[in-house]
Protein backbone atom coordinates (compact mmCIF):
# COMPACT_ATOMS: atom_id res chain seq x y z
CA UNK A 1 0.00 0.00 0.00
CA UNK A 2 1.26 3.17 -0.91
CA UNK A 3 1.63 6.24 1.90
CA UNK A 4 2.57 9.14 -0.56
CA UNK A 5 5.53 11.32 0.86
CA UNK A 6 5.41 8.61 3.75
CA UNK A 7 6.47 6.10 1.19
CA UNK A 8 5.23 2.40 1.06
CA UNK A 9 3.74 0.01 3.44
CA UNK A 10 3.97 -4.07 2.70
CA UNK A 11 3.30 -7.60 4.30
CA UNK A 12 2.88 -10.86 2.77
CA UNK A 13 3.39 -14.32 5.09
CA UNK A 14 7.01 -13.78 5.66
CA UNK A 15 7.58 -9.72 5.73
CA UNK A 16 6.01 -6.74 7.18
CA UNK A 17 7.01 -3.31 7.16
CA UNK A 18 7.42 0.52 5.85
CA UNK A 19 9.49 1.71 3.54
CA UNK A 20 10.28 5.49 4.31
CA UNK A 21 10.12 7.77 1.28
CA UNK A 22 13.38 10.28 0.64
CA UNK A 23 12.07 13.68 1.19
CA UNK A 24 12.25 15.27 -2.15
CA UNK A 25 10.50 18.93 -3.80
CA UNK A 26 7.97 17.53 -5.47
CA UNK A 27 7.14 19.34 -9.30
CA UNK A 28 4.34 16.48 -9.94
CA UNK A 29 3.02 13.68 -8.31
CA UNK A 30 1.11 12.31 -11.63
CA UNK A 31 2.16 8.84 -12.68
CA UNK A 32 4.17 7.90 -9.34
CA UNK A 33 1.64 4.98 -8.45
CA UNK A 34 1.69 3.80 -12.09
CA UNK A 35 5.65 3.94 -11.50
CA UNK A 36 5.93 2.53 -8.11
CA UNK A 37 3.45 -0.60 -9.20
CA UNK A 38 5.87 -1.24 -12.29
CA UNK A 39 8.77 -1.43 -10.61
CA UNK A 40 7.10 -3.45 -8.06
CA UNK A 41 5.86 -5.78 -10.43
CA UNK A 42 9.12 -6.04 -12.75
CA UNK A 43 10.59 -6.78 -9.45
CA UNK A 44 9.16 -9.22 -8.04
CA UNK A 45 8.17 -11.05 -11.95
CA UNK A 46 11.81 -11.32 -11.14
CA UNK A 47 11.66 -13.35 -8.32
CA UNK A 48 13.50 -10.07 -6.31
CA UNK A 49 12.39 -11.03 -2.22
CA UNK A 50 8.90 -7.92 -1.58
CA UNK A 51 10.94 -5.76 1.16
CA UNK A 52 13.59 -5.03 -1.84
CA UNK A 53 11.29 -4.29 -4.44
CA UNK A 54 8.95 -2.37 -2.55
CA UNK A 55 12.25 -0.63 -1.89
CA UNK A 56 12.89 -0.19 -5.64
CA UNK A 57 9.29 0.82 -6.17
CA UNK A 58 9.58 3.77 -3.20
CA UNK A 59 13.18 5.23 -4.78
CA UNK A 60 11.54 5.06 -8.41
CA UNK A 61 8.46 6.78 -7.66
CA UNK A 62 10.15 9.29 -5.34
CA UNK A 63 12.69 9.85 -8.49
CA UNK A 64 10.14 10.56 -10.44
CA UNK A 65 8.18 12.88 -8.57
CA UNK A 66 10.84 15.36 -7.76
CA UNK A 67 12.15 18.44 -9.61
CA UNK A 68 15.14 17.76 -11.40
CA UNK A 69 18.99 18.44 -9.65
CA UNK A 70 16.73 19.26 -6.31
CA UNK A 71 17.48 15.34 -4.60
């Protein structure tokens, strides 16, 4: 479950947890679900363990939220 700025929530039968967003100056927040849930998903297609990916879906989406050179 996503959190926004908060970042990204998760649990399956092995894992729990939160996965803090960087803070970032946001220009746009259109399209970071859509990227988060890609990454997610290439991830763990992937066979990457859900605490990483969710990982890699929180630093993608945050990437591509923020205004460029401001990270």
């Amino acid at each position: 479950m996503t959190a926004c700025a908060r970042g990204a929530a998760y649990s399956d039968a092995d894992h729990a947890g939160l996965v803090p967003a960087q803070h970032v100056d946001v220009i746009n927040t259109s399209g970071a679900g859509d990227t988060f849930l890609g990454i997610l998903a290439a991830r763990l297609a992937h066979k990457v363990p859900l605490p990483d990916a969710v990982a890699e879906g929180v630093a993608a989406a945050t990437t591509f939220v923020a205004i460029p050179g401001q990270q």
